[in-house]
C-alpha atoms as a PDB file:
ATOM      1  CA  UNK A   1       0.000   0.000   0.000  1.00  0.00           C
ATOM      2  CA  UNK A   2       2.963   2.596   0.487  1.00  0.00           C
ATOM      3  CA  UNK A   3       4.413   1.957  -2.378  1.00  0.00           C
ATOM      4  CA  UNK A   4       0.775   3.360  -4.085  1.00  0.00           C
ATOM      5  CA  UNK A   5       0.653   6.444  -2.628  1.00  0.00           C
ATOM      6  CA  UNK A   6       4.140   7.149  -2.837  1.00  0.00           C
ATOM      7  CA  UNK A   7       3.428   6.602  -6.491  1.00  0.00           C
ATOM      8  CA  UNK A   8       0.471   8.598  -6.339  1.00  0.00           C
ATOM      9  CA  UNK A   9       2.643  11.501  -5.225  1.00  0.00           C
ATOM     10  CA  UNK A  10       5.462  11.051  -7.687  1.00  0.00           C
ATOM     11  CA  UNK A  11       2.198  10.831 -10.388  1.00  0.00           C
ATOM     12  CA  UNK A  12       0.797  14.261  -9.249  1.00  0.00           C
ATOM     13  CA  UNK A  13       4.197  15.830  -8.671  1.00  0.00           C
ATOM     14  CA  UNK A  14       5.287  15.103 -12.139  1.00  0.00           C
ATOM     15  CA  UNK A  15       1.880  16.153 -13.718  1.00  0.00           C
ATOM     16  CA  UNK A  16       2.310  19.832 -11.520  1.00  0.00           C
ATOM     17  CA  UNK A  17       5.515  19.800 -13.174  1.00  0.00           C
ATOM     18  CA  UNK A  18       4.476  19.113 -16.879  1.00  0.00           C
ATOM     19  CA  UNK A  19       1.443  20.995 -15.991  1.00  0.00           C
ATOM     20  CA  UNK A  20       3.504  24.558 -15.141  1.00  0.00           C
ATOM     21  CA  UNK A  21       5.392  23.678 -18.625  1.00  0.00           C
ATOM     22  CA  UNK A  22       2.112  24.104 -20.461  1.00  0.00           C
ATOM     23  CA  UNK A  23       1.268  27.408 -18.648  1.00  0.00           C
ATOM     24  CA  UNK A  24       3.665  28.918 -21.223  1.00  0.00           C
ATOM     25  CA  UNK A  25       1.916  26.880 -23.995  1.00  0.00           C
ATOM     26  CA  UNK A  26      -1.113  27.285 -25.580  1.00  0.00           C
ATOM     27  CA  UNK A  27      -3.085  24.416 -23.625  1.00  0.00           C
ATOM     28  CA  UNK A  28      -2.018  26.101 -20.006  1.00  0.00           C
ATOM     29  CA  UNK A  29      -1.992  25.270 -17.222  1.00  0.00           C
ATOM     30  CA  UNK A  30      -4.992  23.785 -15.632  1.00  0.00           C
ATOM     31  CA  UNK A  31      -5.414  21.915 -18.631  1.00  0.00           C
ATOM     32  CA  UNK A  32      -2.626  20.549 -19.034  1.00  0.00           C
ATOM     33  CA  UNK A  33      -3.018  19.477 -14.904  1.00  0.00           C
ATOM     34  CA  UNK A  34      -6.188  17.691 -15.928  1.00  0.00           C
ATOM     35  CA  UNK A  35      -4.601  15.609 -18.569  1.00  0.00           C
ATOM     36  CA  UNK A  36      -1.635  14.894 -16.559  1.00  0.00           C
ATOM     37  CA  UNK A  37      -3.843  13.775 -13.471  1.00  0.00           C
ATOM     38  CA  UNK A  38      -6.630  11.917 -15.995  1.00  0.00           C
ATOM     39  CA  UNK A  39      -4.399  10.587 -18.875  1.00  0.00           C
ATOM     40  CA  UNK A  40      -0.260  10.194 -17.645  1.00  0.00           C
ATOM     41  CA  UNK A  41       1.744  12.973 -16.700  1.00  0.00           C
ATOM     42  CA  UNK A  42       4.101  11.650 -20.521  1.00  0.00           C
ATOM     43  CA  UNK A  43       0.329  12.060 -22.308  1.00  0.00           C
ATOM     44  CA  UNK A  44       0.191  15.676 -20.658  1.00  0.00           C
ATOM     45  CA  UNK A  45       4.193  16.327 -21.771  1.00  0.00           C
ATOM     46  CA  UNK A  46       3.584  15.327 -25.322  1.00  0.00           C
ATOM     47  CA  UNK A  47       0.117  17.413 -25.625  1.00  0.00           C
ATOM     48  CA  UNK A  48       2.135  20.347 -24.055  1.00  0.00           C
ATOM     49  CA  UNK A  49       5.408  19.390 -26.835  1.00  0.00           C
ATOM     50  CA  UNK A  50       3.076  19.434 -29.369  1.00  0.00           C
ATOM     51  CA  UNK A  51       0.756  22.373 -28.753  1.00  0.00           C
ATOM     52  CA  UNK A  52       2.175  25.626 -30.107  1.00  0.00           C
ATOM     53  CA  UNK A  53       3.586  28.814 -27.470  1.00  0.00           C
ATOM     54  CA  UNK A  54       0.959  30.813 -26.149  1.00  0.00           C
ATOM     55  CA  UNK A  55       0.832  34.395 -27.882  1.00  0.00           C
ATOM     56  CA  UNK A  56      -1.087  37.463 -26.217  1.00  0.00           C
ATOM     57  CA  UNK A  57      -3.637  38.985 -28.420  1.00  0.00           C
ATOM     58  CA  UNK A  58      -0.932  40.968 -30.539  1.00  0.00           C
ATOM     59  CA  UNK A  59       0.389  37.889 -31.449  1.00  0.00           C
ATOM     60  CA  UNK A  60       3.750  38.327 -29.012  1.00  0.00           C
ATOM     61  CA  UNK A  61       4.797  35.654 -26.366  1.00  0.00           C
ATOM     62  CA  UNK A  62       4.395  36.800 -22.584  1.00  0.00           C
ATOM     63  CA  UNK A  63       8.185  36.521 -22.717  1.00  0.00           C
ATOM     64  CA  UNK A  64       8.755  38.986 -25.363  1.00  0.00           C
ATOM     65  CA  UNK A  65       6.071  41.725 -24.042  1.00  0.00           C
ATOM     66  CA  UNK A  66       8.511  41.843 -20.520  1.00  0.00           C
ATOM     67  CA  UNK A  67      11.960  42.509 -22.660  1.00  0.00           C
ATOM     68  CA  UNK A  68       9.427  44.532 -24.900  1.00  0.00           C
ATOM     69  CA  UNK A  69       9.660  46.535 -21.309  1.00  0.00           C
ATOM     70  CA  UNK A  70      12.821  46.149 -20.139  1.00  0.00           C
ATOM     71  CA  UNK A  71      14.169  47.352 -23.305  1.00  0.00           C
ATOM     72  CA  UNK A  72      12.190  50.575 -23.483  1.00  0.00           C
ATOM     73  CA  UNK A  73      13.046  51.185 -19.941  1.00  0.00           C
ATOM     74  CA  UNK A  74      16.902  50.537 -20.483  1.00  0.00           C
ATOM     75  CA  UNK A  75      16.560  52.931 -23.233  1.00  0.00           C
ATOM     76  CA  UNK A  76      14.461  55.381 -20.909  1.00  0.00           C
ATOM     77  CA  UNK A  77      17.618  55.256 -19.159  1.00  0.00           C
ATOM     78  CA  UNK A  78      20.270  55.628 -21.408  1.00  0.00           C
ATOM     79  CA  UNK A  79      21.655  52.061 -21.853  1.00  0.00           C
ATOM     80  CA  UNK A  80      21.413  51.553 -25.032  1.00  0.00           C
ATOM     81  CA  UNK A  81      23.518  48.304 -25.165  1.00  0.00           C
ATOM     82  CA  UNK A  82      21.193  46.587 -22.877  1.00  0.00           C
ATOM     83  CA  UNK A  83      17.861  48.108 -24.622  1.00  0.00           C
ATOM     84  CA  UNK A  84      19.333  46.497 -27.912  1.00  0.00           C
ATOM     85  CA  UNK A  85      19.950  43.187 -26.147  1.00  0.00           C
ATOM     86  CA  UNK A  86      16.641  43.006 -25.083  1.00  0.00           C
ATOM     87  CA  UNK A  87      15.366  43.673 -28.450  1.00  0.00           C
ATOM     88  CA  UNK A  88      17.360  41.217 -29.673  1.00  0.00           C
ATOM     89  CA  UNK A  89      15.672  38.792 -27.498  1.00  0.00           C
ATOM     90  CA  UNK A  90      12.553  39.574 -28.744  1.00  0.00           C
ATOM     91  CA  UNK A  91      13.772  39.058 -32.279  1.00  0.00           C
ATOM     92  CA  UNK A  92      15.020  35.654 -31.549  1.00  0.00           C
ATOM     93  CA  UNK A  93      11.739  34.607 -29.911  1.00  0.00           C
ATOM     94  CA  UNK A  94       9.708  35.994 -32.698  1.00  0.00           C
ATOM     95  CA  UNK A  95      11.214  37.556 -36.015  1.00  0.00           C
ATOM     96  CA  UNK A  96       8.446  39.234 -36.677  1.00  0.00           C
ATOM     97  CA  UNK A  97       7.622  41.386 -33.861  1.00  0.00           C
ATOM     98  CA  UNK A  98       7.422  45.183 -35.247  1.00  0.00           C
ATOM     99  CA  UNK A  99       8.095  46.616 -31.864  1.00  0.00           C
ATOM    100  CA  UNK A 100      10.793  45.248 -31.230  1.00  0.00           C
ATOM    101  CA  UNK A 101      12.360  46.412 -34.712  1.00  0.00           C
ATOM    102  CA  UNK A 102      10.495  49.596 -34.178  1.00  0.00           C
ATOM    103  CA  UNK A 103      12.368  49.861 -30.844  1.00  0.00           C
ATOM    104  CA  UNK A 104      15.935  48.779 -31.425  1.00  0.00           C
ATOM    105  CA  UNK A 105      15.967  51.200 -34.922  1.00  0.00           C
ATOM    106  CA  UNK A 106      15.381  53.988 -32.285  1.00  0.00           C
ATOM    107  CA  UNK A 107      17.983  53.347 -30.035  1.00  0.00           C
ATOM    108  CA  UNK A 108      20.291  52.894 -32.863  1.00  0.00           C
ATOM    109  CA  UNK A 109      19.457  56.157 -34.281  1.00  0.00           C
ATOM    110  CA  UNK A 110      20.038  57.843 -30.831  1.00  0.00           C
ATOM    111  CA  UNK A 111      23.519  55.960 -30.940  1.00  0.00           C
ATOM    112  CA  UNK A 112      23.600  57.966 -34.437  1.00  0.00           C
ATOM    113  CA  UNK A 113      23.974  54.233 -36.244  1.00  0.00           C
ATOM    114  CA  UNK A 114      21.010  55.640 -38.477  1.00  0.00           C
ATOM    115  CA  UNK A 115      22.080  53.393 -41.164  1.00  0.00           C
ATOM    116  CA  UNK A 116      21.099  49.986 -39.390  1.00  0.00           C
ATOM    117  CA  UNK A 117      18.280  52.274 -37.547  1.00  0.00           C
ATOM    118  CA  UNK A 118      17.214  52.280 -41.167  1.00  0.00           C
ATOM    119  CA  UNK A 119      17.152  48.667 -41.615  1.00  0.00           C
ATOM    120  CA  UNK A 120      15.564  48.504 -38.821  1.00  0.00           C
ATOM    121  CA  UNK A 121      12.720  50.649 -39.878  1.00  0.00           C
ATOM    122  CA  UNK A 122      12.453  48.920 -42.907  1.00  0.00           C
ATOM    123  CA  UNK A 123      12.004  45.435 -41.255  1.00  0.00           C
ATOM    124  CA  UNK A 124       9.486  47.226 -38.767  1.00  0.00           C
ATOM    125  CA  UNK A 125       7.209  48.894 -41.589  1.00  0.00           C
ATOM    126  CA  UNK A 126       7.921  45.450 -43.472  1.00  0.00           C
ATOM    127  CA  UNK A 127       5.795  43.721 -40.657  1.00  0.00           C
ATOM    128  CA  UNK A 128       3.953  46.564 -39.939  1.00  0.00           C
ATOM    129  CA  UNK A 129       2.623  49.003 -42.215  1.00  0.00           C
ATOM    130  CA  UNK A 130       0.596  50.733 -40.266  1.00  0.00           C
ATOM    131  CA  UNK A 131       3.013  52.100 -37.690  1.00  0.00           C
ATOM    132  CA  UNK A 132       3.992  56.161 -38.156  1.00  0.00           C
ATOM    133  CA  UNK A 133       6.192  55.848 -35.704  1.00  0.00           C
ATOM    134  CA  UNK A 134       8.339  53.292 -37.905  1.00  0.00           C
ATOM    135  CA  UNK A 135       7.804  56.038 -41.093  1.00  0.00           C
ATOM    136  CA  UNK A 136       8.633  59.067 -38.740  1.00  0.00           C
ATOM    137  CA  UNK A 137      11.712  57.999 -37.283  1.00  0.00           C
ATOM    138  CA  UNK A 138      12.869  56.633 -40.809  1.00  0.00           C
ATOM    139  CA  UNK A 139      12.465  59.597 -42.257  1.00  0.00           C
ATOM    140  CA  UNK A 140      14.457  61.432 -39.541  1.00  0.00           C
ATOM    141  CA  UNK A 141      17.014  58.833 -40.113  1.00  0.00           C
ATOM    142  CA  UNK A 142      17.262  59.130 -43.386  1.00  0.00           C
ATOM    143  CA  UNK A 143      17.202  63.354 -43.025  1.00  0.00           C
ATOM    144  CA  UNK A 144      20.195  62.683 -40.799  1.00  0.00           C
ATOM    145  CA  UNK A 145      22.182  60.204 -43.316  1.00  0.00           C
ATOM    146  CA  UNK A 146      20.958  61.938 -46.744  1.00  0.00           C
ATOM    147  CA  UNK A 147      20.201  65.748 -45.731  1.00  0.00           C
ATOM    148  CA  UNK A 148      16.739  67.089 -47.245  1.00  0.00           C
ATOM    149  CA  UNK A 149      15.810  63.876 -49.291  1.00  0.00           C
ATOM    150  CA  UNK A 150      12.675  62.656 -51.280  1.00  0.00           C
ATOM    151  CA  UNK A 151      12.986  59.589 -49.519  1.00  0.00           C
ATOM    152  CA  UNK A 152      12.680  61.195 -45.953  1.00  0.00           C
ATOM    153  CA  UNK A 153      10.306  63.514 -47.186  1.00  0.00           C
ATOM    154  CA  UNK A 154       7.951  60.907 -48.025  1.00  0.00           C
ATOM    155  CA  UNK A 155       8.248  58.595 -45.028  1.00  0.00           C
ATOM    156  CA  UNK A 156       7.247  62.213 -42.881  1.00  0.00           C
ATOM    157  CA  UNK A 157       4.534  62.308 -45.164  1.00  0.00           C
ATOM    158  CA  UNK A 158       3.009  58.588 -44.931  1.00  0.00           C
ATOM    159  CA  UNK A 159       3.630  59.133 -40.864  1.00  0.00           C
ATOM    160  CA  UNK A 160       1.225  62.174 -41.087  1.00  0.00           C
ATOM    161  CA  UNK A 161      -0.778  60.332 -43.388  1.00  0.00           C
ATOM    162  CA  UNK A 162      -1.220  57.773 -40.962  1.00  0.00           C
ATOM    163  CA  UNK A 163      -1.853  60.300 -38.404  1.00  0.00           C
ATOM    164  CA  UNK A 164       1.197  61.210 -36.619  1.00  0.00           C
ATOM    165  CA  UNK A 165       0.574  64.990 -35.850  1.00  0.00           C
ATOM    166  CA  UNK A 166       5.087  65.530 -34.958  1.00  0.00           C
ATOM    167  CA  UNK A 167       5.358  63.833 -38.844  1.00  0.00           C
ATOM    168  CA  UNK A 168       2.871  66.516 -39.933  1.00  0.00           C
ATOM    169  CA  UNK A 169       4.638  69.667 -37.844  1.00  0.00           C
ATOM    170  CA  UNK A 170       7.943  68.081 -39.568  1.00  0.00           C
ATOM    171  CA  UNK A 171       6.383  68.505 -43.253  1.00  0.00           C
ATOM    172  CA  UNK A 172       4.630  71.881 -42.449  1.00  0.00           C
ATOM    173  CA  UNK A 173       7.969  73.173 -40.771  1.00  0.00           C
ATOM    174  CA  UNK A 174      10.197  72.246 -44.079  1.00  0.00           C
ATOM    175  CA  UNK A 175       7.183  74.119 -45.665  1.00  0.00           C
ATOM    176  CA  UNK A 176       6.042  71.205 -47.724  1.00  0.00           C
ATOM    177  CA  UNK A 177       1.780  71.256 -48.558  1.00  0.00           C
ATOM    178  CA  UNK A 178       1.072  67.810 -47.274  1.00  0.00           C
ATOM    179  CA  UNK A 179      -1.559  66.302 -50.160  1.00  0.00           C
ATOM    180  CA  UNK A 180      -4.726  64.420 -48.460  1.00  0.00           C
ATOM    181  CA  UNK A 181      -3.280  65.265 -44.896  1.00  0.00           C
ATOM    182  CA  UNK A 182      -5.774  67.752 -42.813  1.00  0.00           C
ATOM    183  CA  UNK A 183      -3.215  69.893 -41.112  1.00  0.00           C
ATOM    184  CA  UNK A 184      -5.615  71.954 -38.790  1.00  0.00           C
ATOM    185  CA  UNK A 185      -4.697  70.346 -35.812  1.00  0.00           C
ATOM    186  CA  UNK A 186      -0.781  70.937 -35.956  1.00  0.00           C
ATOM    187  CA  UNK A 187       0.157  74.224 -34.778  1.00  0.00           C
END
């Protein structure tokens, strides 16, 4: 009779175990407990091996939202080498996380590497199409590298298009008419 319950208790220990595995996976954790307690704690770990990482509703991993963080904050305080590691950890989770380009082209620029803050842009806007932010600081980057350019001219106008109101003060400043842009809200 010992020898049952003490493998009772290895059986629920080891299905807690596969159990907080899955909590990073997209059957979690209480199910994965379930079939662990139900099925065998090795039918739980090959559900859990074969079901794909959890991703938040923007499609990142938990993981990569935190360095998301700690990499804006490092840059918030001036460590840029740390910010860009972070980033880089993102990248290596998920190649195509946008913010994390987004992010790591900025603190590249401030490091005044504006041609790699460039690539980075371009991956970003690659992913993401949408984001101003990724057109604005392109275009800045570029202004830096190239001087008055087309090129940067046009990313500060697809920002504004997209709504960024400091893309639109950037056009208006240079004294440029932006086409299909309502500029009464920039001062």
């Amino acid at each position: 009779m010992p020898t049952l319950i003490l493998v009772a208790i290895i059986w629920i220990i080891i299905s807690i175990g596969v159990a907080f595995w899955g909590k990073s996976r997209k059957t979690g954790f209480l199910k994965t407990l379930i079939m662990s307690l139900i099925l065998s704690p090795v039918t739980g770990l090959i559900i859990v091996l074969l079901s794909y990482r959890r991703t938040n509703a923007g499609g990142n991993m938990p993981e990569a939202d935190e360095y998301i963080e700690k990499g804006v904050s490092s840059f918030n305080l001036g460590r840029f080498n740390e910010a860009i590691e972070y980033f880089n950890k993102v990248i290596k989770l998920n190649p195509c996380n946008a913010s994390a380009y987004y992010n790591r082209g900025s603190v590249k620029y401030e490091c005044g590497d504006t041609v790699e803050a460039i690539v980075d842009f371009n991956r970003a806007i690659e992913i993401n199409p949408a984001d101003s932010r990724a057109y604005l600081n392109r275009g800045r980057s570029r202004l830096v590298l190239l001087g008055n350019d087309n090129e940067a001219i046009s990313d500060f106008k697809k920002a504004a298009e997209l709504g960024n109101k400091e893309a639109l003060k950037i056009i208006i400043g240079m004294g440029i008419e932006p086409a299909g842009v309502s500029h009464s809200s920039a001062p």
